[in-house]
Protein backbone atom coordinates (compact mmCIF):
# COMPACT_ATOMS: atom_id res chain seq x y z
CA UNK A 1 60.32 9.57 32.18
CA UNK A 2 58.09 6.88 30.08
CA UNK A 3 55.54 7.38 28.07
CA UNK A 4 53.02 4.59 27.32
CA UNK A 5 50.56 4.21 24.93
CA UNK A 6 47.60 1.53 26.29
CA UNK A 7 46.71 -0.93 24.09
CA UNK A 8 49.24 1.07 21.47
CA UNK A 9 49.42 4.06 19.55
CA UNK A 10 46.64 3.42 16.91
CA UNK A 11 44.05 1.91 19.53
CA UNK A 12 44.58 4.77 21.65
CA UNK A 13 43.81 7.05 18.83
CA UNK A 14 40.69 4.86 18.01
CA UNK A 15 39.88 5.31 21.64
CA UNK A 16 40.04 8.94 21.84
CA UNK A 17 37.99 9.35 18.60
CA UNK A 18 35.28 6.80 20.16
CA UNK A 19 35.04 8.52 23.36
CA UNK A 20 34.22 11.66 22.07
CA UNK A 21 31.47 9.90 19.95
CA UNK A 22 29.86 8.75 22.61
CA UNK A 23 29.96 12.53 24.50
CA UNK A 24 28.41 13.36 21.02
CA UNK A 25 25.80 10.52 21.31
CA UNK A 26 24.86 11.99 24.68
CA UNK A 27 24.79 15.47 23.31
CA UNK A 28 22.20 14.68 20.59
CA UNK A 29 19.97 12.53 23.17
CA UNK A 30 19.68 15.15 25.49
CA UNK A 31 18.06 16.82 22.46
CA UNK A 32 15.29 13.74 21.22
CA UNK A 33 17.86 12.63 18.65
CA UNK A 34 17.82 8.69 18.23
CA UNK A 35 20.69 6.88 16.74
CA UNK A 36 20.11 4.08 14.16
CA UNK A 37 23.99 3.93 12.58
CA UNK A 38 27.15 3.63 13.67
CA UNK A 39 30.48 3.46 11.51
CA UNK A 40 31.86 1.40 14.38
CA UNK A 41 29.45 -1.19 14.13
CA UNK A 42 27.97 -1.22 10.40
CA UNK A 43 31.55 -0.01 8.97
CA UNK A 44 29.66 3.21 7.67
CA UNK A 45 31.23 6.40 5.45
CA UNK A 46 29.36 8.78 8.51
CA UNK A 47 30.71 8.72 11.57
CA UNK A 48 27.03 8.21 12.92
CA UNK A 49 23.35 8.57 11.63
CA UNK A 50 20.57 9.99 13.69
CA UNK A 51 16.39 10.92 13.55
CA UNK A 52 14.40 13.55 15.60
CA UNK A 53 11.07 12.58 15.07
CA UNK A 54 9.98 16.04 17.79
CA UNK A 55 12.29 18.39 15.54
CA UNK A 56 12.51 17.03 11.81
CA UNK A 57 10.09 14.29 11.45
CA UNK A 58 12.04 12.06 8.47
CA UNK A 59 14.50 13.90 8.05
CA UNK A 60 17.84 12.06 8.33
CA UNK A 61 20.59 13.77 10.10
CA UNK A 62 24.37 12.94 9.59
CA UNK A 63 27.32 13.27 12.12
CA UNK A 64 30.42 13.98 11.89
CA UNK A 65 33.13 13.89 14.82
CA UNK A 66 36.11 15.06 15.32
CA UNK A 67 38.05 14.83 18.49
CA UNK A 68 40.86 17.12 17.49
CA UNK A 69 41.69 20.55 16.37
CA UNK A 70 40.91 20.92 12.75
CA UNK A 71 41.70 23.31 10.14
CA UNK A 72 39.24 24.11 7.23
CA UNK A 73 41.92 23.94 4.90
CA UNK A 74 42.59 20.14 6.09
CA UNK A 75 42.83 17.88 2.90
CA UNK A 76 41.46 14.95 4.92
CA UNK A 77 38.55 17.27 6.41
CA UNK A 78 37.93 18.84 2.96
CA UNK A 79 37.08 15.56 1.47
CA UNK A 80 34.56 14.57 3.93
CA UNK A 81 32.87 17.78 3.78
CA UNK A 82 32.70 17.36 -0.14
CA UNK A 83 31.58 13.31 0.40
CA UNK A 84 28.86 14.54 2.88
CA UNK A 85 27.76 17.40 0.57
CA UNK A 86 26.94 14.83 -2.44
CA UNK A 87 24.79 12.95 -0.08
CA UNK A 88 23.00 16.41 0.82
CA UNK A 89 23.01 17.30 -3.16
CA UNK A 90 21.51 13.83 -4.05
CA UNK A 91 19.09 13.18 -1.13
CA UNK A 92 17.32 16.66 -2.16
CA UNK A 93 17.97 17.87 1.09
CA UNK A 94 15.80 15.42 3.17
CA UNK A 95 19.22 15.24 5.03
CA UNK A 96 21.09 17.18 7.44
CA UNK A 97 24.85 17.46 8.33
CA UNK A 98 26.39 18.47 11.76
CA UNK A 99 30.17 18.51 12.16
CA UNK A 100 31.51 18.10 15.97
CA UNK A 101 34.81 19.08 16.65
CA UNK A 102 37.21 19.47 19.57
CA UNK A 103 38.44 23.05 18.12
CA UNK A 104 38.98 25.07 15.11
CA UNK A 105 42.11 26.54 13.56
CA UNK A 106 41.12 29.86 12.78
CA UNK A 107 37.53 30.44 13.84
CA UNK A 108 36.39 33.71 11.88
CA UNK A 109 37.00 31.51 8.39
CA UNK A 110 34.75 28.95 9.88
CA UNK A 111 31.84 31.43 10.64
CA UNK A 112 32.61 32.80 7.08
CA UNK A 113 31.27 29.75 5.84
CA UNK A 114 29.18 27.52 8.19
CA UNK A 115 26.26 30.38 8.67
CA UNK A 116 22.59 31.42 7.30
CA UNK A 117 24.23 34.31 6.13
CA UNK A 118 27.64 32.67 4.85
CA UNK A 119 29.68 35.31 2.50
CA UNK A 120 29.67 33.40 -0.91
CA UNK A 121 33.11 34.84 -1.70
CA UNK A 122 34.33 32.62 0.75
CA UNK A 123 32.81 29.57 -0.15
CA UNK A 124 33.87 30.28 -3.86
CA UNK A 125 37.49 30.53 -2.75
CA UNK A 126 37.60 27.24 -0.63
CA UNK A 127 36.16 25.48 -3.53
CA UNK A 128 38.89 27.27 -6.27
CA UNK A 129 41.06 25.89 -3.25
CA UNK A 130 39.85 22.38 -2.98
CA UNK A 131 39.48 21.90 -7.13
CA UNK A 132 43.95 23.01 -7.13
CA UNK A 133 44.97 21.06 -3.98
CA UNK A 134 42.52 18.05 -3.14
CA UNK A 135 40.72 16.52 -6.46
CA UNK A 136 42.06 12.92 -6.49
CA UNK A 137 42.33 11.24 -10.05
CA UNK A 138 38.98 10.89 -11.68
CA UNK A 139 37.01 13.24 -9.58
CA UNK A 140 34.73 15.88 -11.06
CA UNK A 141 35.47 19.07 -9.82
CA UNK A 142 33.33 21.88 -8.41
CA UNK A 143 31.41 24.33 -11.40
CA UNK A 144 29.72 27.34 -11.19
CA UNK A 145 26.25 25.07 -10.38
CA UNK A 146 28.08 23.60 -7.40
CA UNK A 147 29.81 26.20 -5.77
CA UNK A 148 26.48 27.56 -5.29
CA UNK A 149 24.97 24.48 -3.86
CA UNK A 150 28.04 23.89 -1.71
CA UNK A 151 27.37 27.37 -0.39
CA UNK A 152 23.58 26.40 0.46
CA UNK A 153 24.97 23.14 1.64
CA UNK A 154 27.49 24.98 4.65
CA UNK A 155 24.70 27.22 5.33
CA UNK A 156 21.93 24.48 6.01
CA UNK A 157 24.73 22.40 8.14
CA UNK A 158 26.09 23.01 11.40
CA UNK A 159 28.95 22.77 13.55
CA UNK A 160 29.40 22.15 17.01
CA UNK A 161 32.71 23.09 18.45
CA UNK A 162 33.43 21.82 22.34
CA UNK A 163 35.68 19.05 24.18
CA UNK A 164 34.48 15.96 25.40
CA UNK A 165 34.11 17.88 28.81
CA UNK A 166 31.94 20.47 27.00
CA UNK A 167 29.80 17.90 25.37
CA UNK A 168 29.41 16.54 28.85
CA UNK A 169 28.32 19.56 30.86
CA UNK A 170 25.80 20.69 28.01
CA UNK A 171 24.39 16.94 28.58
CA UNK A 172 24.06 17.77 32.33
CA UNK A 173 22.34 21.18 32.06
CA UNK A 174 20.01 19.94 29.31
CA UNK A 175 18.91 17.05 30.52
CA UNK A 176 17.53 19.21 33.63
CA UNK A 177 15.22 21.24 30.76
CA UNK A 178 14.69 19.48 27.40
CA UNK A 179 11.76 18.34 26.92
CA UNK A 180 12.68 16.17 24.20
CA UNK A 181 15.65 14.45 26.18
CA UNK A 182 15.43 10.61 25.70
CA UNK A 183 15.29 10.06 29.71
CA UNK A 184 12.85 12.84 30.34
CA UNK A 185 10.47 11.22 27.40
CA UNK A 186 10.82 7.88 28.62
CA UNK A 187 10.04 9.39 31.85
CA UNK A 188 7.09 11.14 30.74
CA UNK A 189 5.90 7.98 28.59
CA UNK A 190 5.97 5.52 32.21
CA UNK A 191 4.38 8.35 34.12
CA UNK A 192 1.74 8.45 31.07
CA UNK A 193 1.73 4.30 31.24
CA UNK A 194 1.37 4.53 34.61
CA UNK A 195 -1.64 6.68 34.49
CA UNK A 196 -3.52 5.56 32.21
CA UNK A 197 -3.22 1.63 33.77
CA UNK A 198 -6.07 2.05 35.91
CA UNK A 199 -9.80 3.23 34.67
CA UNK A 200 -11.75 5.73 36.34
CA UNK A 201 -13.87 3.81 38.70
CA UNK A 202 -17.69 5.68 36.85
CA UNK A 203 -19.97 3.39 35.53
CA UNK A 204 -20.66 2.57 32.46
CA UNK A 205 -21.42 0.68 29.39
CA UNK A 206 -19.67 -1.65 27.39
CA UNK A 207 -20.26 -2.29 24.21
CA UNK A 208 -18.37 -4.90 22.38
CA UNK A 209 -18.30 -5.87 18.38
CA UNK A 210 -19.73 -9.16 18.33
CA UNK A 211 -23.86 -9.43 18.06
CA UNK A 212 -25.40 -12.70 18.84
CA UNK A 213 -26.96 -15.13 16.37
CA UNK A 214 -30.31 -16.50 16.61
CA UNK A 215 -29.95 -19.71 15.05
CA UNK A 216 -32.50 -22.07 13.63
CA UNK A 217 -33.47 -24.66 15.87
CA UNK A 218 -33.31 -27.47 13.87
CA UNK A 219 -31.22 -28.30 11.14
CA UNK A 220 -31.51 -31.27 8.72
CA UNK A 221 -28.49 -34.36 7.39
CA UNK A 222 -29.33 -36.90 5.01
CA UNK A 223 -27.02 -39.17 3.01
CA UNK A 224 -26.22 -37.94 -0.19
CA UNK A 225 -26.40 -40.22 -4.18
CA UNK A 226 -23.57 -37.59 -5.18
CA UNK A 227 -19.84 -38.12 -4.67
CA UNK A 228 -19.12 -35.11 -4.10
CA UNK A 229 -20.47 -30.95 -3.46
CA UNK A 230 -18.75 -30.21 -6.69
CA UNK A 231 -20.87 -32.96 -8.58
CA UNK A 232 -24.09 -31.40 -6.86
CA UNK A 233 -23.33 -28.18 -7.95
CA UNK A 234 -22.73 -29.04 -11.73
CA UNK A 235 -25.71 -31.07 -12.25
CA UNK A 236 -27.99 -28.52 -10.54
CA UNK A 237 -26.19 -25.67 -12.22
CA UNK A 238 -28.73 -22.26 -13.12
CA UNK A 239 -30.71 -23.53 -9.72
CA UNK A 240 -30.97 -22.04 -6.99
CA UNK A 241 -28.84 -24.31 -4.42
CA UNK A 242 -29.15 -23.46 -0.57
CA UNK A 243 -26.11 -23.24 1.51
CA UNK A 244 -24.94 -26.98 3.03
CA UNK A 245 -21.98 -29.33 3.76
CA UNK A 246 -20.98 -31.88 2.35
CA UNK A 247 -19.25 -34.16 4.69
CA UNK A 248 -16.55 -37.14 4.15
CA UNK A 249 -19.34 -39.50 5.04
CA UNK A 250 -20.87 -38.28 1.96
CA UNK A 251 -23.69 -36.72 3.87
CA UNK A 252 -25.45 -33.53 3.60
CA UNK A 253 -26.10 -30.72 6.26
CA UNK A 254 -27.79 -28.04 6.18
CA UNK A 255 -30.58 -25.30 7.96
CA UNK A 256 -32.95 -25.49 4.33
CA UNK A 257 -35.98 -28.21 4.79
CA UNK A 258 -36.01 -31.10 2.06
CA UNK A 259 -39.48 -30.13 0.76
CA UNK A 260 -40.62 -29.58 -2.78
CA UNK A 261 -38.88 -26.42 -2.73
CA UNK A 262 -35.27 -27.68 -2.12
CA UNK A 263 -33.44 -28.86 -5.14
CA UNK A 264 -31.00 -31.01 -2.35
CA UNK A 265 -33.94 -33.36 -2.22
CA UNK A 266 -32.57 -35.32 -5.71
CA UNK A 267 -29.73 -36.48 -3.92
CA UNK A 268 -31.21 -37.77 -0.63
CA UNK A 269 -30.93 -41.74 0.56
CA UNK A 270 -33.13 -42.78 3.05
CA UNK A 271 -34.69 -40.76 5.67
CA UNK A 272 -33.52 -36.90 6.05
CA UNK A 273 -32.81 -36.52 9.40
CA UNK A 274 -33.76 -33.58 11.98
CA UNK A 275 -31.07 -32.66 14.63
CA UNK A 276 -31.02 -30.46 17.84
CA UNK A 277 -29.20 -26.97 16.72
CA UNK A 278 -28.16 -26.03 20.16
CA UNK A 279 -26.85 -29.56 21.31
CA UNK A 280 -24.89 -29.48 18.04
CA UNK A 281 -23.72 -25.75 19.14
CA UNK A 282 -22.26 -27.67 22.34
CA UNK A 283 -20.70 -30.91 21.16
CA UNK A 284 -18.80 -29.55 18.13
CA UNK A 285 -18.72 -25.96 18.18
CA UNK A 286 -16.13 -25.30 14.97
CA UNK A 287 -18.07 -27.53 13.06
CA UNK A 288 -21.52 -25.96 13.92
CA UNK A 289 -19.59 -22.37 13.22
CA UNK A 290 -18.93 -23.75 9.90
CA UNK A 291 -22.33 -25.45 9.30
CA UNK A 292 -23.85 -21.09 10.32
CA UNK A 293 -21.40 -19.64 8.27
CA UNK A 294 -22.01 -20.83 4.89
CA UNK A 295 -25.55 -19.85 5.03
CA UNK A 296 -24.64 -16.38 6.74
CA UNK A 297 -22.38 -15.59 3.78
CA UNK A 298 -25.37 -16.79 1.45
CA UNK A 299 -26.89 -13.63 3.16
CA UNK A 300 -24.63 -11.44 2.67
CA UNK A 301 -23.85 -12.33 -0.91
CA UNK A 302 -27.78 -11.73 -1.50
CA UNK A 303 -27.18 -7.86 -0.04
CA UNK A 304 -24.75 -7.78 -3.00
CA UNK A 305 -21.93 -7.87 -0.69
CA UNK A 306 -18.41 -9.36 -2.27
CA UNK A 307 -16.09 -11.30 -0.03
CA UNK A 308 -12.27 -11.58 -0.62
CA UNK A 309 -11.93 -15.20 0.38
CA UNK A 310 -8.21 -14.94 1.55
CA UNK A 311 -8.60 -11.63 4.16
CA UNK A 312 -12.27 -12.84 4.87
CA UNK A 313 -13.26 -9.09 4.17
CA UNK A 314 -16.86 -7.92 2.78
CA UNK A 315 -17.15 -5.08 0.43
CA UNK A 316 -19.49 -3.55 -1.89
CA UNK A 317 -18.35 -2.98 -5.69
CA UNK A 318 -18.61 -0.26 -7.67
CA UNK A 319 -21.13 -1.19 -9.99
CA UNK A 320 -21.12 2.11 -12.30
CA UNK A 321 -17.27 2.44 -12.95
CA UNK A 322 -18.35 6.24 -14.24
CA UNK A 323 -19.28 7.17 -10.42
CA UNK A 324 -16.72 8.53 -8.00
CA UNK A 325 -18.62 7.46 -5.81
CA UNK A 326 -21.27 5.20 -4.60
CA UNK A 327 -23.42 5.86 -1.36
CA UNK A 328 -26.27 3.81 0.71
CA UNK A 329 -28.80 4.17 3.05
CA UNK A 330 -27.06 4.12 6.20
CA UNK A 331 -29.43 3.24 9.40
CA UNK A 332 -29.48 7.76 10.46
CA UNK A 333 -31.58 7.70 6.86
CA UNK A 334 -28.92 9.95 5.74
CA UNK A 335 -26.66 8.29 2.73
CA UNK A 336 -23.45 7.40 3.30
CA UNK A 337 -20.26 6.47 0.97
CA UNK A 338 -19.09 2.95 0.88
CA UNK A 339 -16.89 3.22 -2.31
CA UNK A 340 -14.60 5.96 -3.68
CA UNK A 341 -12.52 6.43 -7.29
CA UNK A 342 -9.13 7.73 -6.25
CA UNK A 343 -7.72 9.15 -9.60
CA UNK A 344 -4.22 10.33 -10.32
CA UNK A 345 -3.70 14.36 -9.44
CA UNK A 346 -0.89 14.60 -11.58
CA UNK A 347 0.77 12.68 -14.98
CA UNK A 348 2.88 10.28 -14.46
CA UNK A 349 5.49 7.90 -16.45
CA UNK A 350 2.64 5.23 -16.42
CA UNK A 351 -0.58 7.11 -16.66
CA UNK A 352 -2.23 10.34 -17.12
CA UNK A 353 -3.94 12.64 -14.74
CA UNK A 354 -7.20 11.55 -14.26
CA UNK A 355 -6.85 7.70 -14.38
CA UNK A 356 -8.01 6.06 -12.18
CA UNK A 357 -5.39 4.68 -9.29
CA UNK A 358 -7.72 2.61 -7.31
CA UNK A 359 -10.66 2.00 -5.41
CA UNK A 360 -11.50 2.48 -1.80
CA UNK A 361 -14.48 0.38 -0.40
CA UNK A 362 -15.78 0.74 3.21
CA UNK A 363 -14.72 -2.60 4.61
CA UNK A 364 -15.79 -5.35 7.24
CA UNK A 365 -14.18 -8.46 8.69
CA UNK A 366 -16.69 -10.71 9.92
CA UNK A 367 -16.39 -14.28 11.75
CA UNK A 368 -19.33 -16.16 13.00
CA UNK A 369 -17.28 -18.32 16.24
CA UNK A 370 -19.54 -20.29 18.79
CA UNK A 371 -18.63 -19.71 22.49
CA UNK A 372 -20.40 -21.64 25.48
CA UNK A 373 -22.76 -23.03 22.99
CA UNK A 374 -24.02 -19.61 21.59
CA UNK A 375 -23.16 -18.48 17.96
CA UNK A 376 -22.11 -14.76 17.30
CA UNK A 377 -20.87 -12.44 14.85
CA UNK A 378 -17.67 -10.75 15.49
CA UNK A 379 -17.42 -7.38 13.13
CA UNK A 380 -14.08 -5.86 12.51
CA UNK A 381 -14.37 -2.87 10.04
CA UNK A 382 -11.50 -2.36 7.77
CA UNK A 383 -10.12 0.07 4.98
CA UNK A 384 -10.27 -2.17 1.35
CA UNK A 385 -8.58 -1.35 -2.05
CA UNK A 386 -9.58 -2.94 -5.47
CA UNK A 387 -7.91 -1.52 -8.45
CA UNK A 388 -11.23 -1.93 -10.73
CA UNK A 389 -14.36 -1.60 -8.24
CA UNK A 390 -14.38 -4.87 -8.54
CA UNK A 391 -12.49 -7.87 -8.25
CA UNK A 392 -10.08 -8.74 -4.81
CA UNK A 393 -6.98 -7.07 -4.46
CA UNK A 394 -3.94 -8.88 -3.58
CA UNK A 395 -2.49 -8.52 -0.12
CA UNK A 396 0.88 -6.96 -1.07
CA UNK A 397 -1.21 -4.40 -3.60
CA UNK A 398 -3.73 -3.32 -0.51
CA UNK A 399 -0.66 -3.29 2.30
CA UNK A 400 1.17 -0.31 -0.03
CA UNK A 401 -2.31 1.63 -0.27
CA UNK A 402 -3.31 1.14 3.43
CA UNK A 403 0.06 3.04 4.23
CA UNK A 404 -1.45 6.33 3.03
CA UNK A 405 -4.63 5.82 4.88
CA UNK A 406 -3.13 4.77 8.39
CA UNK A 407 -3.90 7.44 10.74
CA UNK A 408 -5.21 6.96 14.18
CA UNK A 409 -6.57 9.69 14.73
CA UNK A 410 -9.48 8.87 12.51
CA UNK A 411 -10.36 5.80 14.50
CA UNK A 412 -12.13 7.01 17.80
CA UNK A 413 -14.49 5.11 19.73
CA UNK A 414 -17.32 6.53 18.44
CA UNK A 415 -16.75 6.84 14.69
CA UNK A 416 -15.69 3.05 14.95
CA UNK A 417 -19.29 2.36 16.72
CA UNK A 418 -20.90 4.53 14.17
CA UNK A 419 -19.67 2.10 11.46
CA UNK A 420 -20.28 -0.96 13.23
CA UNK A 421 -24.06 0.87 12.98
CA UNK A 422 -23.92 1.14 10.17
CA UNK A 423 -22.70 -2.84 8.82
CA UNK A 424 -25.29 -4.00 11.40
CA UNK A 425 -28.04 -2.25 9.69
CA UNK A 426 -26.70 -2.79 6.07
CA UNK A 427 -26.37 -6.39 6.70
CA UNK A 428 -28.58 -7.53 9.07
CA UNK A 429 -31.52 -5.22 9.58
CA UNK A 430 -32.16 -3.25 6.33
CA UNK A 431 -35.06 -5.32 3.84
CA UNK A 432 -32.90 -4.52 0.38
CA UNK A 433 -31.60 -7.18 -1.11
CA UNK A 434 -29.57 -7.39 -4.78
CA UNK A 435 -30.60 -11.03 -5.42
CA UNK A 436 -34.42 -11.88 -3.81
CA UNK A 437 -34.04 -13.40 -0.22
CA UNK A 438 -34.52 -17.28 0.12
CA UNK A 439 -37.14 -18.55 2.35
CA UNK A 440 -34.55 -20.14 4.70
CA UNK A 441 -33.49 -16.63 5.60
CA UNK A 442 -36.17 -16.46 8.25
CA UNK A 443 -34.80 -19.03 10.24
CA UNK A 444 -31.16 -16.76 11.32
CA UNK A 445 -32.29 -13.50 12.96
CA UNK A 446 -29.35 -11.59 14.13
CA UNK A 447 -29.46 -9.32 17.81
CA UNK A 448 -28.28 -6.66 19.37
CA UNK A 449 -24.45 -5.90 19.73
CA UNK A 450 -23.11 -7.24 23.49
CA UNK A 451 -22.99 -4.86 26.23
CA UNK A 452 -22.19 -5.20 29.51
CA UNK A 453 -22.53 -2.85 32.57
CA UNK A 454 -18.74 -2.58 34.25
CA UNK A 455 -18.34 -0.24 37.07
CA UNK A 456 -15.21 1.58 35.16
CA UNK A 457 -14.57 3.67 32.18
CA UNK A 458 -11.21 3.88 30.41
CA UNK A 459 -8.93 6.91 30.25
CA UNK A 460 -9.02 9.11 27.25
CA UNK A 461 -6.58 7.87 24.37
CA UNK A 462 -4.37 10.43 22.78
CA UNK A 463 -5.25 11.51 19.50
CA UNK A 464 -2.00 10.53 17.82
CA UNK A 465 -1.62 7.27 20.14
CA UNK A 466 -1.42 3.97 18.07
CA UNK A 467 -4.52 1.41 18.71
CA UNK A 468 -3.50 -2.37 18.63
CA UNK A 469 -6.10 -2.87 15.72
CA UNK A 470 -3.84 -0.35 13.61
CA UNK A 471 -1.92 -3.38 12.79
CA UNK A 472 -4.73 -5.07 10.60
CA UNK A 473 -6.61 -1.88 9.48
CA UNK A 474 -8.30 0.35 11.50
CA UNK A 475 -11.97 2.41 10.98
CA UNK A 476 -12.69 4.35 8.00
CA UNK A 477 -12.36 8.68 7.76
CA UNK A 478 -16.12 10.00 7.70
């Protein structure tokens, strides 16, 4: 008789060991558990490294296989177990351990120890055993501290004990019942897909979050004595200056008249010319977007609105840094926040409780595009985070806040219409104004947001399901 190891001795081994990884893998699925490491592939200390978002949200659970028969008094198996429990001891227990083996020397010693209601005497002697027969040189062995974390540590871990042919049957009767198997949630998530693809066919409204512009119907160019905006601005400097371009012909544009009023009038050559809005709205429709927003900003600077420049987000300070908070008007006549101090709750190695940590502003994206010759302004509102009421926030700064604040649930339909209310009547409807309006103001009147009547309504969206705007901010918590 022959015998014949395939691909050798050790690869056969390695084969064995990999097979019953995979029944493991299987095992674990059947339960929700998703992998994300593999000692296989990233050359790992744990066999493998899975999450269960349905049973331990975060926590991080750590496997160990074995596909042989294993004694607990195994000097090999005894040094894993103490490797795995410093993870657990320095990870404060956001981790788990599970131990799969093929089959136990000895069973009764191993329900001694791995068990809620393990027998500490037990534990105490395996460590007196492991600190005689399996410290290696320079290794700290177990105190009195330890032994009774290492007996917290067997009790919190667990082992599964079955062949590869056990691992597989429990995969087949499970599958039939979990609800948290990865096929049956996939399958539940393309029946769910699948569902929700096609609105109820019931009438009704849609309401978008762009509101059409009004523009002026003329606006005015001239050439321009100054070299350049910047030269305009200096030498008129404690003036009032309405909005305009200043274009590389050295010309000026903009929606202000060049009477006696308009300090612009200094620089004029020649005859100011009067130009067709909507033609212009039409032949160069980035340009005229441009040419509208500079003087809608001018607007919204006047409301005492601030602007960071780089995320194109509008925000009001807080003016009174002794306020926690600061509330308007909102359009229901009832007043409504639209800054917050966040303070500290506790001390910390940087500040005290009761500093402040940052400030969080009611936020709005706007962008006034031209489409098929009509101008409009497209409102996105957004979370914002200053650290002094203030000034901008860098992007990095406001990305690390926004993490605490991302939850979808807060962003229905209707509290995202209520705010987009609420910046329409803030910025476009209400008469206050920080800084007096100019006369030019007249000229942009601002409608209605844009509805349309479609013979379908969508499906209702989970209260936990991400929206697509999630990615860039999503609406405010009332």
């Amino acid at each position: 008789m022959t015998i014949r190891f395939l691909f050798g001795r050790r690869e056969s081994l390695y084969g064995k060991s990999e097979g019953y990884k995979k029944s493991v893998r299987e095992y674990l699925e059947s339960y929700g558990f998703s992998q994300t490491v593999d000692s296989s592939v990233e050359g790992s200390f744990e066999d493998m490294i899975f999450y269960n978002p349905y049973i331990a949200p975060g926590k991080r659970f750590l496997i160990e296989a074995k596909a042989e028969v294993v004694s607990l008094k195994s000097k090999k198996l005894a040094r894993e177990l103490v490797k795995y429990f410093r993870l657990w001891q320095a990870k404060d227990r956001d981790v788990k351990f599970l131990l799969f083996i093929q089959g136990v020397k000895r069973p009764k010693e191993w329900e001694s120890i791995f068990s809620d209601t393990n027998t500490f005497e037990f534990v105490q002697k395996w460590c007196e055993w492991y600190n005689k027969r399996c410290l290696k040189e320079g290794e700290i062995s177990f105190d009195e501290q330890d032994v009774k974390e290492m007996s917290d540590f067997f009790a919190d871990s667990e082992v599964i004990v079955g062949t590869h042919l056990d691992l597989q049957h429990a995969v087949l009767e499970k599958e039939t019942s979990s609800a948290y198997s990865i096929s049956r949630i996939a399958k539940n998530l393309y029946d769910l897909v699948d569902r929700r693809r096609i609105p109820v066919l019931k009438k009704s409204i849609l309401v978008t979050n762009i509101l059409s512009i009004n523009v002026p119907k003329n606006y005015f160019m001239c050439k321009s004595s100054a070299r350049t905006k910047e030269e305009i601005y200096a030498d008129l400097k404690g003036k009032v200056i309405p909005p305009f371009l200043f274009t590389k012909d050295k010309e000026i544009m903009t929606f202000s008249e060049f009477d006696e009023t308009n300090p612009l009038c200094k620089y004029t050559i020649g005859t100011v010319k009067t130009f067709n809005t909507r033609d212009f709205q039409i032949e160069n429709s980035s340009f005229c977007s441009q040419l509208i927003n500079i003087h809608f900003r001018r607007i919204i600077w006047n409301k005492g609105v601030y602007r960071d420049p780089k995320a194109n987000i509008y925000y009001f300070p807080m003016i009174d840094k002794s306020s926690e908070v600061r509330e308007i008007s909102s359009y229901t006549g009832q007043k409504r926040w639209i800054v917050k101090k966040l303070v500290y709750t506790e001390d910390t190695e940087y500040h005290r409780k009761g500093d402040v940590n940052f400030y969080f502003h009611r936020g709005v994206e706007l962008r006034t595009p031209t489409y098929w010759g009509n101008s409009f302004v497209e409102m996105i509102p957004r979370r914002y985070y200053t650290l002094d009421g203030i000034h901008w926030t860098d992007g990095e700064i406001r990305a690390k806040i926004d993490k605490k604040f991302r939850k979808s649930s807060y962003d229905r339909s209707k509290s995202r219409l209520s705010l987009m209310k609420f910046w329409k009547y803030i910025l476009f409807e209400s008469k206050d104004f920080v800084i007096p309006p100019e006369k030019w103001f007249t000229k942009l009147k601002f409608g209605d947001f844009v509805k349309d009547s479609v013979k379908w309504i969508p499906r209702v969206i989970g209260r936990n399901q991400t929206r697509l705007w999630d990615f860039k901010g999503d609406a405010l918590n009332d």
